[in-house]
Protein backbone atom coordinates (compact mmCIF):
# COMPACT_ATOMS: atom_id res chain seq x y z
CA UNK A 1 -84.55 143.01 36.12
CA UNK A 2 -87.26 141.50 34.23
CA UNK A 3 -89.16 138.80 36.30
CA UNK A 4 -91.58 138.19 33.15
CA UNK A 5 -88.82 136.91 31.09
CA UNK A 6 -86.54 135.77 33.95
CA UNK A 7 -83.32 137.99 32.93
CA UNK A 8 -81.22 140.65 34.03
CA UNK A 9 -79.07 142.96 32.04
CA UNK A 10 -76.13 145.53 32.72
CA UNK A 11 -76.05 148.22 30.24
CA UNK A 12 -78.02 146.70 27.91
CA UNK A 13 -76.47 143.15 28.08
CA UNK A 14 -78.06 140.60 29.18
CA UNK A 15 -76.82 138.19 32.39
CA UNK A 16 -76.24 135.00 31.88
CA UNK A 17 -77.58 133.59 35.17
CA UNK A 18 -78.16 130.26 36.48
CA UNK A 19 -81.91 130.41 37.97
CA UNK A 20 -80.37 130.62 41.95
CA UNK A 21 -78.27 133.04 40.71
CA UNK A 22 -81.68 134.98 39.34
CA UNK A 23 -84.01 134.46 42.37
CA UNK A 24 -81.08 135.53 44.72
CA UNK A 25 -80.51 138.72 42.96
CA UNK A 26 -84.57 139.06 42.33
CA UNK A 27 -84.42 138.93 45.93
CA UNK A 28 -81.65 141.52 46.75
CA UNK A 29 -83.00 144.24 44.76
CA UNK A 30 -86.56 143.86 45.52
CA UNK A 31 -85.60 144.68 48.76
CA UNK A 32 -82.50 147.48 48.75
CA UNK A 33 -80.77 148.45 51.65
CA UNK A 34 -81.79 145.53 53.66
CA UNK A 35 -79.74 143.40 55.00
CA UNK A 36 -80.22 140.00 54.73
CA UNK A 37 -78.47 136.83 57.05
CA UNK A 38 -77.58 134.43 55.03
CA UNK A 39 -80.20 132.36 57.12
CA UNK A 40 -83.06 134.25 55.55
CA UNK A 41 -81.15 134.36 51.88
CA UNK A 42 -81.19 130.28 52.24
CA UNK A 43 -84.47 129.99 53.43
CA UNK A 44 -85.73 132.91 51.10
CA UNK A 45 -84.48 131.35 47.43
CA UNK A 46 -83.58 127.48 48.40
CA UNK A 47 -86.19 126.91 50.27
CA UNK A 48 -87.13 125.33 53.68
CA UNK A 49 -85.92 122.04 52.85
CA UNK A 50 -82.86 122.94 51.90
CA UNK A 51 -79.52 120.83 53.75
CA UNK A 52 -76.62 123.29 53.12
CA UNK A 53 -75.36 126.43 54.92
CA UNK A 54 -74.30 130.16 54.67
CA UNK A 55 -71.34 129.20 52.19
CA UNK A 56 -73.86 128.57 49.59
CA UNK A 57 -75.00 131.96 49.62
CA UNK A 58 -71.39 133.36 49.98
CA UNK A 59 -70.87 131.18 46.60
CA UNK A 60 -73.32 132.41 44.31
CA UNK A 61 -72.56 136.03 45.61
CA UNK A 62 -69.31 135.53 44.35
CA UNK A 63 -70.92 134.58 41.37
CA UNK A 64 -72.93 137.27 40.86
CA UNK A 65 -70.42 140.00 41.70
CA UNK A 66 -68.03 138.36 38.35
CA UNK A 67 -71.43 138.44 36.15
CA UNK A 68 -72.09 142.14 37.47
CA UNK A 69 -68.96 143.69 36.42
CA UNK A 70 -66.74 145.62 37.72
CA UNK A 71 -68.64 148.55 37.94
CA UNK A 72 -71.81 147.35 39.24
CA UNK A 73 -70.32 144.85 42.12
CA UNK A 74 -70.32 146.57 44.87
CA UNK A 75 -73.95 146.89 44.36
CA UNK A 76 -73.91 143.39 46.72
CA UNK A 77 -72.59 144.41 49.63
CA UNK A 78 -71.33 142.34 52.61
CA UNK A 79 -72.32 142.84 55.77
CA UNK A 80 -69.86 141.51 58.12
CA UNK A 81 -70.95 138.15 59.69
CA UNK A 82 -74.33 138.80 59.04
CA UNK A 83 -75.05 138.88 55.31
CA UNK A 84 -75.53 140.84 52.02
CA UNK A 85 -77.33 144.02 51.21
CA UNK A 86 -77.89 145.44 48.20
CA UNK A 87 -77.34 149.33 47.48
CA UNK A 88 -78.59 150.39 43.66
């Protein structure tokens, strides 16, 4: 993760992320092994004033998990209704 240039990479290649898809995964792995509801996650990256629910989050975790790769996907982990963690 760089936050100073906004990007990601997997060995070496950079993501191509929407900026959601950034901020949730900035998120995540500033904060490993925690587990987030998808309350907080929607609060956290959308913002207060956001009108949508936990299926948004569920959404762009799907999306990040195809832009990971298949070796690096299960680094977003669900947490049965409650949310995501992530586990480096």
């Amino acid at each position: 993760m760089d936050a100073t240039r906004r990007t990601a990479s997997v060995d070496g290649v950079v993501l191509d992320l929407t900026y959601l898809e950034f901020e949730l995964l900035s998120h995540l792995v500033a904060y490993p092994h925690r587990v987030h509801t998808r309350d907080q996650l929607v609060t956290t990256v959308w913002g207060y004033g956001h009108v949508g629910d936990g299926r948004t989050v569920d959404v762009h975790v799907a999306r990040l998990r195809r832009k990971l790769g298949a070796e690096y996907r299960r680094s977003i982990q669900t947490v049965r209704r409650v949310g995501y963690k992530y586990t480096p």
